[in-house]
Protein backbone atom coordinates (compact mmCIF):
# COMPACT_ATOMS: atom_id res chain seq x y z
CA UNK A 1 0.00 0.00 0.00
CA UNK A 2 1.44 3.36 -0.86
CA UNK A 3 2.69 6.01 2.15
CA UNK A 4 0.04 7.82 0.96
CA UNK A 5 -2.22 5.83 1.61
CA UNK A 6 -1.47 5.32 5.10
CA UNK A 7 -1.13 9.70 5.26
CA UNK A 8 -4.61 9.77 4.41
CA UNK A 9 -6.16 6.97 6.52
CA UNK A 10 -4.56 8.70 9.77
CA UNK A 11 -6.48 11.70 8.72
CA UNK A 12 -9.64 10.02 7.93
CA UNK A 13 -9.69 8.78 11.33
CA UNK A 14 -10.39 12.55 12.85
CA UNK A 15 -13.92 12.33 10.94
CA UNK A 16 -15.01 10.05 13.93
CA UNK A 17 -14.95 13.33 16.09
CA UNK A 18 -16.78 14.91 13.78
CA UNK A 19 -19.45 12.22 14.43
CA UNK A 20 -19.20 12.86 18.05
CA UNK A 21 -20.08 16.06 17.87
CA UNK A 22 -22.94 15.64 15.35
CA UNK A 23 -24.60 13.02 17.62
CA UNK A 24 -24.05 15.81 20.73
CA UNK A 25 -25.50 18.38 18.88
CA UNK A 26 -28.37 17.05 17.93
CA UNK A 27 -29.31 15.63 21.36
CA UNK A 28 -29.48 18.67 22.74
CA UNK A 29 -30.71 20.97 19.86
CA UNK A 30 -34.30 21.19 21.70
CA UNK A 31 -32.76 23.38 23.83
CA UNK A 32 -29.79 25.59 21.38
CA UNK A 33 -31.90 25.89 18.42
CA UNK A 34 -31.55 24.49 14.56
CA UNK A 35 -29.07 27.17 13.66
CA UNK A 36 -26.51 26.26 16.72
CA UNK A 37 -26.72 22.79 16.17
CA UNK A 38 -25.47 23.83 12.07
CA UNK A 39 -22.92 25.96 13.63
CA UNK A 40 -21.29 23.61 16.05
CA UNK A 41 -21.55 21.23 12.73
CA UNK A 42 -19.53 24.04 10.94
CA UNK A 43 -16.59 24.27 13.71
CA UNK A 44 -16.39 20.43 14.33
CA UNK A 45 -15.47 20.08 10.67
CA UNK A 46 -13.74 23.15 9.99
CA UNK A 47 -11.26 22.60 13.27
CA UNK A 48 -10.74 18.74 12.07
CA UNK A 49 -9.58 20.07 7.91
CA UNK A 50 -7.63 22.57 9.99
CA UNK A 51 -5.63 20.26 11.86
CA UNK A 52 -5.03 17.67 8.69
CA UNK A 53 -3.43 21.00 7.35
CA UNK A 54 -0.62 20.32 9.94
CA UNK A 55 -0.07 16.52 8.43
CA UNK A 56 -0.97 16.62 4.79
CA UNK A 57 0.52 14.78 2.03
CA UNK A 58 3.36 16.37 -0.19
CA UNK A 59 3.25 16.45 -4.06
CA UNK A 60 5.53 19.08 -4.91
CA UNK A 61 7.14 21.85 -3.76
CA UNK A 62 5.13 23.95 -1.69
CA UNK A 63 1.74 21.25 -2.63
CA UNK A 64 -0.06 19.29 -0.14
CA UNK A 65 -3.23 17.26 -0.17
CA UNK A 66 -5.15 16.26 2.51
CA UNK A 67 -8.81 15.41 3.29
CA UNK A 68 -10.31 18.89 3.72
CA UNK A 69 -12.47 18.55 0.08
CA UNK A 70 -14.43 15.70 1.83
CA UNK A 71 -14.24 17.79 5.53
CA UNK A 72 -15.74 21.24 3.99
CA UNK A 73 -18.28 18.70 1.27
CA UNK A 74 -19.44 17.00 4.60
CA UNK A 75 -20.19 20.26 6.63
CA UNK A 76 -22.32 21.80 3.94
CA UNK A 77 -24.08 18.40 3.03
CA UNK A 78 -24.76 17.56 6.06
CA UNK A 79 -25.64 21.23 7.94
CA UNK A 80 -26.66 22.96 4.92
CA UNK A 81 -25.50 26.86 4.03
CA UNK A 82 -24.28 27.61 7.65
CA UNK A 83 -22.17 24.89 8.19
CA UNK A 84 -20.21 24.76 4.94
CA UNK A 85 -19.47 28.67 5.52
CA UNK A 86 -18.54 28.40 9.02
CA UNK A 87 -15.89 25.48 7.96
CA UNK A 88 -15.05 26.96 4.63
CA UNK A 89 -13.99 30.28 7.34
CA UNK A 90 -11.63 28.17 9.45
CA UNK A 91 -10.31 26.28 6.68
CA UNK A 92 -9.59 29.26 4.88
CA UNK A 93 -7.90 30.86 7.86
CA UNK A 94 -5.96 28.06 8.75
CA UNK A 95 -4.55 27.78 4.94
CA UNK A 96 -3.45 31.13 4.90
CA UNK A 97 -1.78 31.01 8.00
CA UNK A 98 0.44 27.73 6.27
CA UNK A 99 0.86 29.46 2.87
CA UNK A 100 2.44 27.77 0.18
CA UNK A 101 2.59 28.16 -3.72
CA UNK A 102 -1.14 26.56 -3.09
CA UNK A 103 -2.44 28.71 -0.35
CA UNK A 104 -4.49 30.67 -3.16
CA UNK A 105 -5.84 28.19 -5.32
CA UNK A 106 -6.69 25.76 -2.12
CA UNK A 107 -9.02 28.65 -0.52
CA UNK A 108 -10.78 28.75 -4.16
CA UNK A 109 -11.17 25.22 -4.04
CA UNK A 110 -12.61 25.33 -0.40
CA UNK A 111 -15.32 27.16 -1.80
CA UNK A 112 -16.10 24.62 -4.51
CA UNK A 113 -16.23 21.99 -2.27
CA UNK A 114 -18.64 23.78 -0.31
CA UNK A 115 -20.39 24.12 -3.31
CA UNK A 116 -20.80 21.06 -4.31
CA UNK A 117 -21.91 19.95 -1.23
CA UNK A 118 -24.65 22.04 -1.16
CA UNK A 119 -25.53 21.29 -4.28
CA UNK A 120 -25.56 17.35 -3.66
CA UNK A 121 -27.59 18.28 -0.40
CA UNK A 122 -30.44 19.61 -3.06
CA UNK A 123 -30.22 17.04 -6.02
CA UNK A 124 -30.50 14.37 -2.73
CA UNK A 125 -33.54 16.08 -1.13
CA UNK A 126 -34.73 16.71 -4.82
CA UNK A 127 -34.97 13.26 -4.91
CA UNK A 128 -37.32 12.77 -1.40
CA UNK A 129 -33.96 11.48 0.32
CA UNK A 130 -33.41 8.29 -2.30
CA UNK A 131 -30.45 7.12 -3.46
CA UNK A 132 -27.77 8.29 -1.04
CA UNK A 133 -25.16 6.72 -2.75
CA UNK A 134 -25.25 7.85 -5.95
CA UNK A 135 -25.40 11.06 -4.95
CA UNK A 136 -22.62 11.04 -2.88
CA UNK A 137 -20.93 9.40 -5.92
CA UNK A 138 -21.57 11.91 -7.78
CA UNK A 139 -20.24 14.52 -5.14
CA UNK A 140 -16.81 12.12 -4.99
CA UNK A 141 -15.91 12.64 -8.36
CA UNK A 142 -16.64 16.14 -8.53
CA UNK A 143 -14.33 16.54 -5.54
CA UNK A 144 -11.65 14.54 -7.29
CA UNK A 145 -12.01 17.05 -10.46
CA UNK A 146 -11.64 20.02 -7.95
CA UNK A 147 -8.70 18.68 -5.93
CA UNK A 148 -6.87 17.31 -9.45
CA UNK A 149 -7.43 20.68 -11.02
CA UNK A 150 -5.93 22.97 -7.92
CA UNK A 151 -2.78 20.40 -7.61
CA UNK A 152 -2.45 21.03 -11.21
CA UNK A 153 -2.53 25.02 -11.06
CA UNK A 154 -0.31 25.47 -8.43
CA UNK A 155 2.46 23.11 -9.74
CA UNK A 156 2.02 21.34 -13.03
CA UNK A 157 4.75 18.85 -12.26
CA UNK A 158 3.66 17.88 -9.11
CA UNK A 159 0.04 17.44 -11.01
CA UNK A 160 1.37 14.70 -13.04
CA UNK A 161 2.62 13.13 -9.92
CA UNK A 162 -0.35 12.99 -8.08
CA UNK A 163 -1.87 11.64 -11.02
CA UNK A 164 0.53 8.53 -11.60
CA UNK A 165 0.99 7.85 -7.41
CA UNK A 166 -1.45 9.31 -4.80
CA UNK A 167 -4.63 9.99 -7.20
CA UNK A 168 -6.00 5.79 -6.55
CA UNK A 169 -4.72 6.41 -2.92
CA UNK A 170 -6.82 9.81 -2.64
CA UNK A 171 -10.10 8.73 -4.63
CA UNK A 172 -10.17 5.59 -2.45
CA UNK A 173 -9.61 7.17 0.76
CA UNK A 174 -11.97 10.11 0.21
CA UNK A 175 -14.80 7.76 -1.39
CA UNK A 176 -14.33 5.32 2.40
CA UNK A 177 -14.55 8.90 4.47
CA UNK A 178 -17.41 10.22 2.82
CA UNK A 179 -19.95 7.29 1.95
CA UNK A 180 -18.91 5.88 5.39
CA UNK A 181 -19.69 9.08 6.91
CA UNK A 182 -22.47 9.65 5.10
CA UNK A 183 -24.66 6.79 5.46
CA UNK A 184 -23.70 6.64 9.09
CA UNK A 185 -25.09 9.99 9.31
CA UNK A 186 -28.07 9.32 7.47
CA UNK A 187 -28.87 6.88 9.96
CA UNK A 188 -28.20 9.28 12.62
CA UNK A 189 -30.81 11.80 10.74
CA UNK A 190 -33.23 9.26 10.62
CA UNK A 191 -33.20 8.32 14.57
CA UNK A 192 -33.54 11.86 15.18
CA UNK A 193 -36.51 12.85 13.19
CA UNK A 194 -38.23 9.99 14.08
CA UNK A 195 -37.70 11.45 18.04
CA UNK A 196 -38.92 14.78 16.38
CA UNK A 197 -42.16 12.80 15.10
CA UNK A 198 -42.56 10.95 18.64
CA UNK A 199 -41.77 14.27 20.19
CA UNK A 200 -44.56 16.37 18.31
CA UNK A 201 -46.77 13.46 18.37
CA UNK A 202 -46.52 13.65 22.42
CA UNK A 203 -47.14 17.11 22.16
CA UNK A 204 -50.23 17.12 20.36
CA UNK A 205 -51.65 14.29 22.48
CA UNK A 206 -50.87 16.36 25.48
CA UNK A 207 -52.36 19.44 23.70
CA UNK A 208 -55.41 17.31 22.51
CA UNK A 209 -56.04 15.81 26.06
CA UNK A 210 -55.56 19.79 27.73
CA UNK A 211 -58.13 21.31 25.45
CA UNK A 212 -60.16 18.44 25.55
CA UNK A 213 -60.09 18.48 29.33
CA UNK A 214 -60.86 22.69 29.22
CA UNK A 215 -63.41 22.15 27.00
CA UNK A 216 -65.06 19.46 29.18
CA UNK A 217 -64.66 21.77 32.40
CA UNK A 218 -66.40 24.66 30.59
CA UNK A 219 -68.92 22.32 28.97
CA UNK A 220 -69.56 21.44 32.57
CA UNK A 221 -70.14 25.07 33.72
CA UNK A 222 -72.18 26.02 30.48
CA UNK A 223 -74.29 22.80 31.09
CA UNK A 224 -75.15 23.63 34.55
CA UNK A 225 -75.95 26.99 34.16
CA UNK A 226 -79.28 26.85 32.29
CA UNK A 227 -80.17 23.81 34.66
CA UNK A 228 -79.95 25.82 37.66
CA UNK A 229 -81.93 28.17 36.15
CA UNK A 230 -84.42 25.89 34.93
CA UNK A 231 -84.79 24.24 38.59
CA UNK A 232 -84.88 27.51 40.06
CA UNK A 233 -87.78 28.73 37.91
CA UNK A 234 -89.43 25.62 38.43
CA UNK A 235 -89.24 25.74 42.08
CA UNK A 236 -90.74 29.18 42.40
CA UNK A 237 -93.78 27.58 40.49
CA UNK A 238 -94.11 24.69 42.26
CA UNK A 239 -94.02 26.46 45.69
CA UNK A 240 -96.28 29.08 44.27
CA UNK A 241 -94.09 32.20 45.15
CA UNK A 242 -96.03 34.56 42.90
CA UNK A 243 -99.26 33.98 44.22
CA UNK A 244 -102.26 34.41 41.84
CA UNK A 245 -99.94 36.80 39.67
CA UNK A 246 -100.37 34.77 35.84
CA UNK A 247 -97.77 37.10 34.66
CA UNK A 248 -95.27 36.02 36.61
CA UNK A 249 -95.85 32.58 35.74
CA UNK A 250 -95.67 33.28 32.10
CA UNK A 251 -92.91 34.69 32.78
CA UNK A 252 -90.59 31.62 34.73
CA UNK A 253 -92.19 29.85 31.91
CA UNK A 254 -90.37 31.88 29.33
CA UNK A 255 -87.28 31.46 31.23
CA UNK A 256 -87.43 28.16 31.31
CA UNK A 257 -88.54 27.71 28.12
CA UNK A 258 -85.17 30.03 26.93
CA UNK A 259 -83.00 28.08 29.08
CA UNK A 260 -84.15 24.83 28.06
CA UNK A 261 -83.58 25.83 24.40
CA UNK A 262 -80.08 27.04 25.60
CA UNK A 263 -79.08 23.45 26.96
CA UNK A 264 -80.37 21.33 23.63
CA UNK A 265 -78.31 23.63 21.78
CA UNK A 266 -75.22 22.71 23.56
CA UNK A 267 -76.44 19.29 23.92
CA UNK A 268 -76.85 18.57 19.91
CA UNK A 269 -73.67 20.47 19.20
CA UNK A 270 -71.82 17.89 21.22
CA UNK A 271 -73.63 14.85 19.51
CA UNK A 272 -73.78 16.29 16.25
CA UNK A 273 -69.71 16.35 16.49
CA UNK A 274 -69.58 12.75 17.78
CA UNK A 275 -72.09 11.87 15.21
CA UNK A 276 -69.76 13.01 12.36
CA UNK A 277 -66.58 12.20 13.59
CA UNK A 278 -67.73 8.76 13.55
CA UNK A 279 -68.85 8.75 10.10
CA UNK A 280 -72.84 8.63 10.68
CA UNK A 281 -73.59 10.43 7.95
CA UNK A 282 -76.72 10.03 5.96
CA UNK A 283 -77.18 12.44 3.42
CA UNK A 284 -80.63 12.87 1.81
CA UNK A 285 -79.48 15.24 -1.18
CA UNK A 286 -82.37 17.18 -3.26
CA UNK A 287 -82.80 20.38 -5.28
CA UNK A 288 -82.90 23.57 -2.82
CA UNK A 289 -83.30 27.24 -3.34
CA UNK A 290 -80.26 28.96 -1.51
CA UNK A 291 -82.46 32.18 -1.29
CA UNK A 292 -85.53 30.49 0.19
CA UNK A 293 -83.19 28.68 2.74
CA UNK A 294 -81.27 31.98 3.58
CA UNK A 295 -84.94 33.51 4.56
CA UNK A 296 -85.43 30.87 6.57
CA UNK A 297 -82.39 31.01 8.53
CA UNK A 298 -82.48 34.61 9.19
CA UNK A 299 -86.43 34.12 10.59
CA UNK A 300 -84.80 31.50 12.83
CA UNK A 301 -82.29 33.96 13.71
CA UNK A 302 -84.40 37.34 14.01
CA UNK A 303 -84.30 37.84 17.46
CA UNK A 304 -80.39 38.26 17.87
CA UNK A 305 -81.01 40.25 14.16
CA UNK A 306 -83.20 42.34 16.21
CA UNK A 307 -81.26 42.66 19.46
CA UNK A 308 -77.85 43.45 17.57
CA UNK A 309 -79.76 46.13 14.99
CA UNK A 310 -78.04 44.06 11.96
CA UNK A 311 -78.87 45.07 8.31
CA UNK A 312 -79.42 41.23 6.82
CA UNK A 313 -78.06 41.03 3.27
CA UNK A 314 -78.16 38.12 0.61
CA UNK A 315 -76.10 37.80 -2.83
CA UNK A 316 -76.95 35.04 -4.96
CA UNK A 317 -75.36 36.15 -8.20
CA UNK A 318 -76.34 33.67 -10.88
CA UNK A 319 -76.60 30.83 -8.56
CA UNK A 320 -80.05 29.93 -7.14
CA UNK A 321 -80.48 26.16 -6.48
CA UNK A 322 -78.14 23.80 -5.69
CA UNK A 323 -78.30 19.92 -4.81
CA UNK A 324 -77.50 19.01 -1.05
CA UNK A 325 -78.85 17.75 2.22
CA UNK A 326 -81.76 20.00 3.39
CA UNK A 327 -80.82 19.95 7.04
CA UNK A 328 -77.35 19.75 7.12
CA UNK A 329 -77.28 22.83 4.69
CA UNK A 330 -79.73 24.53 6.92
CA UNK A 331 -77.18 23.61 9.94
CA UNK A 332 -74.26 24.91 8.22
CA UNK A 333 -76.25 28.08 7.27
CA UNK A 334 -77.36 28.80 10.99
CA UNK A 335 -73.85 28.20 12.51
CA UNK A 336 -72.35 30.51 9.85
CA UNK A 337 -74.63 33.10 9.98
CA UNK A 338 -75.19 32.77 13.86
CA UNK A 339 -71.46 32.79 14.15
CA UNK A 340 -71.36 36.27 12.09
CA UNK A 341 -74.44 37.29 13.95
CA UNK A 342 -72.33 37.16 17.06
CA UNK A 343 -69.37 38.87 16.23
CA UNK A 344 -70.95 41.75 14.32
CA UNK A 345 -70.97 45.09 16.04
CA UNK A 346 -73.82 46.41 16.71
CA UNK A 347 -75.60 48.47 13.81
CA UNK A 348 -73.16 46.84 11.12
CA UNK A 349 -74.47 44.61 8.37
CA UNK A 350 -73.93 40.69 7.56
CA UNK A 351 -74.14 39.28 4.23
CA UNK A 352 -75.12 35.69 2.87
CA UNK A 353 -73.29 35.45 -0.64
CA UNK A 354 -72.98 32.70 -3.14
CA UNK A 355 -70.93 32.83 -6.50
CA UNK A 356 -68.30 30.70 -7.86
CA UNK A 357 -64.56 30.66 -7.71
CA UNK A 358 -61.99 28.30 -9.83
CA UNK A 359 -64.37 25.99 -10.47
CA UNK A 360 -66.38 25.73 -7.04
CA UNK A 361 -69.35 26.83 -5.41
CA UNK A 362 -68.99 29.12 -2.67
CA UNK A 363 -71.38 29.89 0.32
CA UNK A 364 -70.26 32.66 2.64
CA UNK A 365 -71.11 34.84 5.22
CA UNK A 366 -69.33 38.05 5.64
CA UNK A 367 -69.51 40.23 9.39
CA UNK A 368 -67.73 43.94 9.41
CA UNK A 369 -66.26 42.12 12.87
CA UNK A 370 -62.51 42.09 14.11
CA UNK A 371 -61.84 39.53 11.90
CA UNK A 372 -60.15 36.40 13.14
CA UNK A 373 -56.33 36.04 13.38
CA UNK A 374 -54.33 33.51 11.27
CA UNK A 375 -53.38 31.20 14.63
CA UNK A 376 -56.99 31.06 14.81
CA UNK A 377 -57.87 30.24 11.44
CA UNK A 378 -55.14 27.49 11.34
CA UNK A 379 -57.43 26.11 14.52
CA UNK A 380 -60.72 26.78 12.93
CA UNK A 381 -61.55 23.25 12.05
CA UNK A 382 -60.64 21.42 15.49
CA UNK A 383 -63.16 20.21 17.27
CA UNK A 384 -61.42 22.14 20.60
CA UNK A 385 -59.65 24.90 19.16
CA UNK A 386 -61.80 27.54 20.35
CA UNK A 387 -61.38 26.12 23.90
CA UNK A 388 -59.30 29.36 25.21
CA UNK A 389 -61.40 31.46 23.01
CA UNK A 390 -62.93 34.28 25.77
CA UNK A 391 -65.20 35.63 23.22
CA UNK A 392 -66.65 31.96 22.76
CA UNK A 393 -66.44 31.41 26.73
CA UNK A 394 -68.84 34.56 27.22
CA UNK A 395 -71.18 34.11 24.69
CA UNK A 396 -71.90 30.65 26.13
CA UNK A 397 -71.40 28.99 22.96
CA UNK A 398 -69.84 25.33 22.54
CA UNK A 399 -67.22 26.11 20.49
CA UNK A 400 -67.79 23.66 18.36
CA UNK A 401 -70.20 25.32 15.44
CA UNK A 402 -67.40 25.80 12.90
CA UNK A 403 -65.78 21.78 13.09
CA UNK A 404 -69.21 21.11 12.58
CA UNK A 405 -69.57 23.02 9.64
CA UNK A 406 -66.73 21.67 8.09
CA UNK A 407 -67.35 18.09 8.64
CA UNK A 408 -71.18 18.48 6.63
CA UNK A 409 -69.07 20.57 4.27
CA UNK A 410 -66.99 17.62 3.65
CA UNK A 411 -69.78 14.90 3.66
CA UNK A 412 -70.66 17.20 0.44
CA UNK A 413 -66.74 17.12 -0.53
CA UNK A 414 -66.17 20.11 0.15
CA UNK A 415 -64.54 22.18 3.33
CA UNK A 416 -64.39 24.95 5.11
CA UNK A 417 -62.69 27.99 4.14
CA UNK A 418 -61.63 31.43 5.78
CA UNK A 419 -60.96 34.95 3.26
CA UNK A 420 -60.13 38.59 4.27
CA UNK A 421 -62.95 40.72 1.85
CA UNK A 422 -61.46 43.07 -0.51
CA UNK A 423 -62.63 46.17 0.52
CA UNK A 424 -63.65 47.30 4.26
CA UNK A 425 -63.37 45.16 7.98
CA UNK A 426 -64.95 42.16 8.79
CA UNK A 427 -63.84 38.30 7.29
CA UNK A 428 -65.54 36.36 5.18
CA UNK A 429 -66.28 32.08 6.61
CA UNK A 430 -68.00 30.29 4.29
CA UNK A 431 -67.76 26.58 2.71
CA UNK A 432 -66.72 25.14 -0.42
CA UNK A 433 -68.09 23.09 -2.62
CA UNK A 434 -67.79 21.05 -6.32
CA UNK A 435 -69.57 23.20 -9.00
CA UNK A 436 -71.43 20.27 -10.15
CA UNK A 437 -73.83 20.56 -7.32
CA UNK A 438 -75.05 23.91 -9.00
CA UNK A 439 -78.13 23.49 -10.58
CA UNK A 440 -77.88 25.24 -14.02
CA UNK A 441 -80.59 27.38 -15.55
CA UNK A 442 -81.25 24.90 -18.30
CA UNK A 443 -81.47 21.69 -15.85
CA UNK A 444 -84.14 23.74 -14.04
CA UNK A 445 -86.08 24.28 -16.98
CA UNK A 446 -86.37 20.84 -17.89
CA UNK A 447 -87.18 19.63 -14.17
């Protein structure tokens, strides 16, 4: 085996600590952050090409080789941007501080080696992670071409030695460092975002299980509030506290009456959730006319209409009937508008629209509200993510109006969406769904 052979080997052996201090790193980058972990990446390999500078292998006067191509190609593959500069910095340094008829033309290099690994970082991810090893490949013999070339500009002689003696030595040592290295790290990556997955997964549980146990406590409170009421009321009646005054029994009885209403609302809210988490869905689809079921669910609606002095609206455009399930259209319709209803100011106006949009219909209802924040959209659609919503908590609502409407939106195949209007406050929360279940003038005519 040639001495250079044996040169290089000794040097490859310092990529173990650059191992070490990927596996440390990343064990602890919960706490340091992404960008520390790439910077500690950057200084393990930059320190370990700077100290094969003090050992490297002579092919000329004043021309060395040494491993820190694959060093500097590792630190960018592996850490991305960051890392390769941070290496490329300390390799640089350290190569000036030797000099040399190479100094110059080995700090270019650096640079390409960088390069390339960053570029063999994107073809590989390019590729959804497949096929480490003929990327790498690739990467080896592009290194090779970099090295041969700067050997050959800084002393053509000692080029056409390292071609005839130490090139074999070189491509075989550097091809053992960096697939070696590389799968062994790919490994590595793997372990640790798989944690990340169990991690996150944890997290949501634990998230899930806290909102689910909020919403549970407030359910609790919200629950027993119109009961107390209700066996209050009742009470008064039974022991006949007002006497022979009839008002004041019509009155309790209203109360009751508004409380009772109260709880079923809560109550179906709950099982209508269950009901289509679980998939019991039984959709009875027919023709219906979006502008007599918008009358109908502002009549249900009037007295809030009323309370809150809201100017009721309705844009149809060209779309009048569509085909869908009568009462879970109606339910989507009152949670929408009920929802907008509630977050209006007072005096504003809400508006029902329907029109179409890249090839779907589109029901919304727009409020001149606050508007709702884009954590809150992202939460929207969770059963619980209006848990820690105060606005929710005070109205007495469930919560859970909005899930609901996106689950009977999707028994339709279709969804919920969320859009800012173009002009003026407010937000616009509607559902999507396929254009197909627009019935067109000329399929009305012939029905």
């Amino acid at each position: 085996m040639p001495e250079a052979t044996y040169e290089l080997l000794s040097n490859a052996g310092l990529v173990s600590l650059c191992l070490v201090a990927f596996i440390l790193a990343k064990n602890i980058e919960s706490r340091i952050g992404i960008r520390a972990v790439q910077a500690i990446v950057g200084l393990a390999f930059g320190a370990v090409a700077a100290v094969m500078l003090l050992d490297p292998v002579r092919v000329g006067p004043g021309v060395q080789i040494d491993l820190r191509a694959s060093m500097l190609f590792l630190a960018a593959f592996i850490g991305g941007p960051l890392s390769g500069l941070v290496a490329m910095a300390i390799v640089d340094a350290a190569r000036f501080a030797v000099g040399g008829a190479g100094a110059l033309p080995g700090m270019i290099a650096a640079a390409l080696y960088v390069g390339i690994g960053l570029l063999i970082r994107h073809t590989w991810r390019s590729d959804g992670g497949r096929r480490l090893a003929l990327h790498l490949g690739g990467g080896i013999l592009m290194l090779t071409v970099v090295v041969t070339a700067t050997v050959f500009v800084a002393d053509p002689a000692a080029g056409a030695g390292f071609l005839r003696e130490v090139l074999p030595s070189y491509l075989g040592v550097l091809a053992l460092t960096v697939l070696s290295f590389g799968f062994l790290l790919q490994q590595e990556v793997g372990h640790f975002a798989l944690m990340r997955e169990l991690s996150a997964a944890r997290d949501r549980a634990v998230r899930a299980d806290n909102v689910k146990a909020a919403f549970l406590a407030r359910m609790t409170h919200e629950l027993r509030t119109p009961l107390n009421a209700i066996l209050g009321f009742s009470e008064l009646i039974k022991l006949r506290v007002p006497g022979s005054d009839l008002r004041k029994y019509v009155e309790y009885g209203d109360d009751i009456h508004r409380c009772g209403t109260h709880l079923l609302s809560l109550v179906n809210d709950v099982l209508d959730l269950s009901r289509l988490q679980n998939g019991h869905v039984e959709l009875k689809e027919t023709r219906l006319s979006l502008v007599a079921m918008a009358d109908d669910v502002v009549r249900s609606l009037k007295p809030l209409v009323l309370q809150k002095r809201i100017a009721m609206e309705f844009e149809a455009g060209e779309v009048d009937e569509v085909v869908a399930d009568e009462r879970a259209l109606r339910q989507i319709m009152l949670n929408l508008v009920g929802n907008a209803l509630r977050y209006a100011p007072t005096g504003s106006t809400v508006t029902l629209m329907a029109w179409r949009h890249d090839g779907e219909l589109r029901l919304g209802v727009r409020d001149r509200g606050p508007g709702i924040s884009a954590e809150k959209r992202a939460r929207l659609t969770e059963p619980f993510g209006a848990v820690d919503d105060k606005w929710v908590a005070s109205a007495g609502q469930s919560g859970l109006g909005l899930p609901i409407v996106h689950s009977l939106a999707a028994a339709h195949g279709g969804g919920l969406f969320v859009a800012d209007p173009d002009q003026g406050p407010g937000v616009i929360v509607g559902i999507s769904l396929p254009e197909q279940r627009i019935v067109e003038p000329e399929q009305a005519l012939a029905a």
